[in-house]
Protein backbone atom coordinates (compact mmCIF):
# COMPACT_ATOMS: atom_id res chain seq x y z
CA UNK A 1 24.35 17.13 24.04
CA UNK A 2 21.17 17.03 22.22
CA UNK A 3 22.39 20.62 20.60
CA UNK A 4 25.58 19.03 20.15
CA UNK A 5 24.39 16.02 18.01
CA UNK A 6 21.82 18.13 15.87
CA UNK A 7 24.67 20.69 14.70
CA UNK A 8 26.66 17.47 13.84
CA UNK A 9 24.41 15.80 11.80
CA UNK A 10 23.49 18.61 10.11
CA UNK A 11 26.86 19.20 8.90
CA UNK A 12 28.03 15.62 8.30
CA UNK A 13 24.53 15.84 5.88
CA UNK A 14 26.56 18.85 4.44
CA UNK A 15 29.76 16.71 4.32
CA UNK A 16 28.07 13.59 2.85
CA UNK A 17 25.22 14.21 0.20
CA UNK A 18 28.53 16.29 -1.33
CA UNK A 19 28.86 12.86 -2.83
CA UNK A 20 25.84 14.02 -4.85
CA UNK A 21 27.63 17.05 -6.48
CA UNK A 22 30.01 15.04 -7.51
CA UNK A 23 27.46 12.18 -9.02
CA UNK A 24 25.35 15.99 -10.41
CA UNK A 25 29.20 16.51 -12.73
CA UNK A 26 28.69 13.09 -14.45
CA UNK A 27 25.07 13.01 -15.08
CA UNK A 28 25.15 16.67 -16.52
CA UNK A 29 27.58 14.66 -19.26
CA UNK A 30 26.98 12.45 -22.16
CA UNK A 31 28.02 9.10 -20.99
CA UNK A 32 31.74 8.76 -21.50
CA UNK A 33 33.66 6.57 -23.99
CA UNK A 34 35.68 3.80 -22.61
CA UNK A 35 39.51 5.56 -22.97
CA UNK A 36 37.04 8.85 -20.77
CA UNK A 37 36.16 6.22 -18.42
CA UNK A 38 39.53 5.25 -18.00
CA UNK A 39 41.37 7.84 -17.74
CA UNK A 40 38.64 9.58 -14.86
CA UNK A 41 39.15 6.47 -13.37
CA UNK A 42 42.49 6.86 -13.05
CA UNK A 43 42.41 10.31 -11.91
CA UNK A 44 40.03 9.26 -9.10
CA UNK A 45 42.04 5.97 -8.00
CA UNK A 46 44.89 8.76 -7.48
CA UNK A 47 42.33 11.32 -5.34
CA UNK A 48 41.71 7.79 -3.61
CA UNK A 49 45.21 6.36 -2.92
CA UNK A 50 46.16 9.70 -1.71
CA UNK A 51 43.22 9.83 1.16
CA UNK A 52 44.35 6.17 2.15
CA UNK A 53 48.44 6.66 2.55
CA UNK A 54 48.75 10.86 2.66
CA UNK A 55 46.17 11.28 5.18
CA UNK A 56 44.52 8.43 7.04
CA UNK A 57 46.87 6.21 7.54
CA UNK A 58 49.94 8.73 8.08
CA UNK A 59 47.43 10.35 11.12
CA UNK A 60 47.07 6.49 11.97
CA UNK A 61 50.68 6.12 11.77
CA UNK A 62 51.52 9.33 13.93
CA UNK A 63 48.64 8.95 16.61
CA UNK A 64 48.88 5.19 17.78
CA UNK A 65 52.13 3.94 16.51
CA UNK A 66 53.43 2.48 13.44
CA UNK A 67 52.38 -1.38 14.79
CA UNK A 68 48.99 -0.76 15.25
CA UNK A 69 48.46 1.71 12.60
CA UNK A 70 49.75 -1.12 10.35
CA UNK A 71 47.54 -3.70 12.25
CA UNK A 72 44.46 -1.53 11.86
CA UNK A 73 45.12 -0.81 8.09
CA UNK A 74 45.94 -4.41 7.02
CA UNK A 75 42.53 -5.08 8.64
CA UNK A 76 40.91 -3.03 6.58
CA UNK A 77 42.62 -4.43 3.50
CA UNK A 78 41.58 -8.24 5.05
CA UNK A 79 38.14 -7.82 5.62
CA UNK A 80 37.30 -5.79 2.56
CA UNK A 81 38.88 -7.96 0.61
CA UNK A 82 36.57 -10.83 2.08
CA UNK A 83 33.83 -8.38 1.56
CA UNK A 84 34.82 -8.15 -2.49
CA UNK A 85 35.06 -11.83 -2.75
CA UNK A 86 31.79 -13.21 -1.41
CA UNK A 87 29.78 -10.61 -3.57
CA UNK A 88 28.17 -11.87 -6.33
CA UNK A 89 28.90 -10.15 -9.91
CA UNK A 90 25.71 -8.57 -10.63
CA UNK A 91 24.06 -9.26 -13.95
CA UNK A 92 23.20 -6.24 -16.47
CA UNK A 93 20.84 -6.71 -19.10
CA UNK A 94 21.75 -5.56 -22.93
CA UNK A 95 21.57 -1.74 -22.93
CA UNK A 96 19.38 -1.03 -25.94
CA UNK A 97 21.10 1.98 -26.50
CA UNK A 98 24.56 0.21 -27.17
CA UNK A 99 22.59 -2.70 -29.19
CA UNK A 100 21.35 0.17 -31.38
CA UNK A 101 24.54 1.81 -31.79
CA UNK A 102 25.65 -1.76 -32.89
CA UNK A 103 23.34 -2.93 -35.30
CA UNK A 104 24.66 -1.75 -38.41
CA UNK A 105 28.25 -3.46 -37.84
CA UNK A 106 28.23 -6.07 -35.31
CA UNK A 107 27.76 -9.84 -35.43
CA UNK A 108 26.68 -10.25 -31.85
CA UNK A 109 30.71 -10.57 -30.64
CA UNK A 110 30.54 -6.38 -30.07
CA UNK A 111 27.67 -6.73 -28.05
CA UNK A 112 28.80 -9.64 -25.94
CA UNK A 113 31.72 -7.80 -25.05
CA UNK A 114 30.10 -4.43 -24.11
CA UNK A 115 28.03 -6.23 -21.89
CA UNK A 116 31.44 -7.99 -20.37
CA UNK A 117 32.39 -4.07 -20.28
CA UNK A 118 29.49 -2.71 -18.53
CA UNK A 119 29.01 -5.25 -16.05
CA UNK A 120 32.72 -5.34 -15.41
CA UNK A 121 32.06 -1.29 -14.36
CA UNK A 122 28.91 -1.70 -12.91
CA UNK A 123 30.59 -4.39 -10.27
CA UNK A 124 33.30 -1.49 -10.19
CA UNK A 125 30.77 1.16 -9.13
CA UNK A 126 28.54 -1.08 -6.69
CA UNK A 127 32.36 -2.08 -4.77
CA UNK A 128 33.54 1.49 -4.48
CA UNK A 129 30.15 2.50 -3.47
CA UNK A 130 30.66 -0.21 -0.53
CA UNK A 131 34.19 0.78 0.16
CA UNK A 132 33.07 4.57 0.51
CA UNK A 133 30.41 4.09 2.36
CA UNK A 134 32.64 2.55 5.12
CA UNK A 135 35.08 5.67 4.82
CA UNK A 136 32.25 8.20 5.43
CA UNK A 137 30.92 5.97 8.64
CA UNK A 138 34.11 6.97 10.34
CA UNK A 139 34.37 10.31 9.02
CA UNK A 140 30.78 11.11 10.47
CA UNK A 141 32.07 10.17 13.71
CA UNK A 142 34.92 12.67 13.44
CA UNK A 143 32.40 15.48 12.71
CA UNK A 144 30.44 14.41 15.93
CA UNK A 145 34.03 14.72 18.09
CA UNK A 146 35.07 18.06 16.41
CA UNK A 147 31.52 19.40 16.75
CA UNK A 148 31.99 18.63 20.74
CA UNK A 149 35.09 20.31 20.39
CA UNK A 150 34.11 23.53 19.06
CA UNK A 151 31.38 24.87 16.40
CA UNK A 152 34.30 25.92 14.04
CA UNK A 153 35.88 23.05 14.20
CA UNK A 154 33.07 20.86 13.30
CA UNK A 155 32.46 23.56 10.53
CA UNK A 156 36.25 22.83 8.96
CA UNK A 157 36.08 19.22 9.48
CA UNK A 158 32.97 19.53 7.40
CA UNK A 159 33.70 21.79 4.68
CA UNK A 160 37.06 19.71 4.41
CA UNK A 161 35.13 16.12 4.60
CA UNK A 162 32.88 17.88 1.50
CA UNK A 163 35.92 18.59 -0.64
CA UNK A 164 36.95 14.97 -0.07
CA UNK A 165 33.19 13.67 -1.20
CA UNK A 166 32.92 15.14 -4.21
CA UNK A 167 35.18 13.54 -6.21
CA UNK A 168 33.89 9.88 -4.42
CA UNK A 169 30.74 10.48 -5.36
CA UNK A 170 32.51 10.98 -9.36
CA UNK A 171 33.97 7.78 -8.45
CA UNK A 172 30.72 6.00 -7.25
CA UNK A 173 28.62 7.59 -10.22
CA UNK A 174 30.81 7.36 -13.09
CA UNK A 175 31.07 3.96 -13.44
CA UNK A 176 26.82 3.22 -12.62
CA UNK A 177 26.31 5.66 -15.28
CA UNK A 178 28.21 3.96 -18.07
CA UNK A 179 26.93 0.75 -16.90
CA UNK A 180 23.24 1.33 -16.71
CA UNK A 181 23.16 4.77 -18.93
CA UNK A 182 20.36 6.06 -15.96
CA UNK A 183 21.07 9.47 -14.45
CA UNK A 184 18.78 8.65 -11.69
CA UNK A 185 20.59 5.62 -10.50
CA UNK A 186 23.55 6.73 -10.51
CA UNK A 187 22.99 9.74 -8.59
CA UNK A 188 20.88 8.12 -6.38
CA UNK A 189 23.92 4.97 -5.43
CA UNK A 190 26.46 8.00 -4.78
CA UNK A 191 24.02 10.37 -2.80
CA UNK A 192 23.25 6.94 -0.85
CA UNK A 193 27.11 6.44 0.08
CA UNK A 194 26.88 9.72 1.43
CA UNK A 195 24.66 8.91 4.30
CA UNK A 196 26.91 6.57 5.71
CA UNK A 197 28.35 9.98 7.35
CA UNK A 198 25.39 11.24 9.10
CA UNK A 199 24.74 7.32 10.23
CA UNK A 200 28.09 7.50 12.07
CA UNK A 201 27.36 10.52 13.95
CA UNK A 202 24.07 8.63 15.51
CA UNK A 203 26.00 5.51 16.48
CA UNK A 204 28.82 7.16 18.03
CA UNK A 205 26.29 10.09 19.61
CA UNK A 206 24.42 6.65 21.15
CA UNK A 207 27.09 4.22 21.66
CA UNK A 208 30.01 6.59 23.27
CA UNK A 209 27.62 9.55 24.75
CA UNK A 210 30.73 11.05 26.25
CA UNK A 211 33.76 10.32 24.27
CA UNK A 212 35.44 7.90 21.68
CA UNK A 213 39.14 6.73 22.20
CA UNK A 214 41.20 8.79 20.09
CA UNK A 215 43.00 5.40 19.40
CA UNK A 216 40.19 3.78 18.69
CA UNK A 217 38.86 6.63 15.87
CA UNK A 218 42.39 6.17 14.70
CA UNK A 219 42.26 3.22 14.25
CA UNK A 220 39.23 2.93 12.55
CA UNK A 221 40.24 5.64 10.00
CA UNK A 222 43.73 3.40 9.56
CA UNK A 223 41.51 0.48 8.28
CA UNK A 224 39.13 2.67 6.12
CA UNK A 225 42.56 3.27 4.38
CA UNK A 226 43.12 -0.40 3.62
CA UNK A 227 40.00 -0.43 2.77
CA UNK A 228 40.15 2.55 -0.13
CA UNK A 229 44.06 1.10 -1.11
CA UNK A 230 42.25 -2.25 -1.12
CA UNK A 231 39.55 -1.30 -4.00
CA UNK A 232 41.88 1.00 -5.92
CA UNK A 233 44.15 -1.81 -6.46
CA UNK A 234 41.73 -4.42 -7.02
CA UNK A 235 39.14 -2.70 -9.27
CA UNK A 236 39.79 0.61 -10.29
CA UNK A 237 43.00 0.81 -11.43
CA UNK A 238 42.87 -2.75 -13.22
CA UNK A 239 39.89 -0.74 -15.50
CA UNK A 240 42.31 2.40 -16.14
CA UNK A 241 44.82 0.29 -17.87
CA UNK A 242 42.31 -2.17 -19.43
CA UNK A 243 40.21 1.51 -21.00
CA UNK A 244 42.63 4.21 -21.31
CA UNK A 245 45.88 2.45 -21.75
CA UNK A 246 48.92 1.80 -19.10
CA UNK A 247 50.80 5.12 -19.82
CA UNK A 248 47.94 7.42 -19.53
CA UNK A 249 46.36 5.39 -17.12
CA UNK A 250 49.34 6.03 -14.82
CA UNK A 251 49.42 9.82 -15.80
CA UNK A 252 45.88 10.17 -14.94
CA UNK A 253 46.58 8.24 -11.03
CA UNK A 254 49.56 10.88 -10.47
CA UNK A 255 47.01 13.46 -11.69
CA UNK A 256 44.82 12.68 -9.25
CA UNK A 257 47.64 12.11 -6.43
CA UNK A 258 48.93 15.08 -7.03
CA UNK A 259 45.39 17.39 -6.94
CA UNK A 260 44.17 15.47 -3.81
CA UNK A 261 47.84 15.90 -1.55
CA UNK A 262 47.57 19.58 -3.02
CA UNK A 263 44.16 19.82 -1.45
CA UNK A 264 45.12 17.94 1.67
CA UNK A 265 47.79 20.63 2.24
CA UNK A 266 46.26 23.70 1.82
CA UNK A 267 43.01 22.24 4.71
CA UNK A 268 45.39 20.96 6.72
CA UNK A 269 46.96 24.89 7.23
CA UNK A 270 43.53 25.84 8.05
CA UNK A 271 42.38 23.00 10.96
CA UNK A 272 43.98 22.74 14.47
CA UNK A 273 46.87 20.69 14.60
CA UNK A 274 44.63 18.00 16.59
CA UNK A 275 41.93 17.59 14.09
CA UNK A 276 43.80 17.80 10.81
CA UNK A 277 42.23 15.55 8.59
């Protein structure tokens, strides 16, 4: 077992802190404008919505039964939308940058309103940052199963769990970065999201030594789906059409719908039929 748990958590570290290559393709960038900003947003609400109906809550659906997939999802939705309520907006001091950039033209109401702006995003990034987190916690307990299964199939559950992270961690570190303008934190809030993985793998290692109810894991994946619908509804997709515009807004979610079921497909050929993702 001890074997067992160090081969997992070496590979849900491999699956998680992918959310840093995806934070690495943002920070590389200039920081985008606003229409950018929307229309990545967009494209990542689609990768998102995708992971929630496509895959974890049609394997919910299939596994324990369209009640209590539906139960376990609209739990997810419930409590994270509790979550999102009884945080506090977080305040963002005047980037000096933008005030700069400003100066010339502006007669304070610019400035007031990119400050509205970023800390509108920054609130964005912190609550998909939460709402990720909670999707890799689960996800590092299906490494820890497949790994008792079989090497290779802890290895595909990983590489496939990686694919999924990177564009998160876009989604985590795109908005920080336009907030704040600082590389470091917002590599550092996506990379952190990612070790919500590895943390599942010790809890479930220590908690269920033997074995976790496949309804149960299920079920837990089912509400990390309401959870991700719950957050692209509620904050990321309200930014797309406020930044980039309804029409390409909606472009960009299909976009992302589309690259994320395409991706979805062509792992799911190569896992077992028990562990698709």
């Amino acid at each position: 077992m001890d074997s067992q748990l160090m081969v997992a958590l070496l590979l849900s570290l491999v699956g998680g802190l992918s959310t840093s290559i995806g934070a690495f393709f943002v920070i590389i960038n200039p920081a985008p404008n606003l229409k950018m900003l929307g229309l990545l947003q967009g494209f990542a609400a689609g990768l998102m919505l995708s992971i929630s109906f496509f895959d974890l809550a049609h394997n919910a659906l299939n596994a324990i039964g369209f009640l209590k997939g539906n139960l376990w999802f609209f739990a997810g939705v419930i409590v994270f939308a509790l979550i999102a309520h009884f945080i506090p907006e977080p305040t963002l001091a005047p980037s000096n940058k933008a005030v700069k950039k400003k100066q010339k033209n502006d007669d304070g109401t610019g400035k007031d309103l990119m400050k509205k702006h970023r800390r509108q995003v920054l609130f964005s990034g912190i609550i998909t940052a939460i709402g990720i987190s909670l999707h890799n916690f689960p996800e590092g307990m299906a490494v820890f199963l497949g790994s008792i299964k079989g090497l290779r199939v802890g290895l595909n559950l990983a590489f496939a769990i990686a694919l999924h992270n990177i564009p998160e961690g876009v989604a985590v570190a795109l908005p920080v970065y336009f907030a704040t303008e600082s590389k470091w934190q917002a590599f550092k809030l996506a990379t952190l999201s990612g070790f919500a993985e590895p943390l599942g793998v010790i809890i479930v290692a220590y908690l269920f030594p033997s074995s976790l109810s496949t309804q149960i894991l299920e079920g837990l994946l089912a509400s990390v789906g309401g959870v991700m619908a719950f957050l692209t509804l509620h904050e990321m997709l309200p930014l797309a059409f406020d930044y980039a515009g309804q029409k390409q807004a909606v472009k960009a979610v299909f976009l992302g719908m589309a690259f994320m079921s395409a991706s979805l497909y062509f792992l799911e050929i190569s896992l077992p039929e028990e562990m698709s993702l």
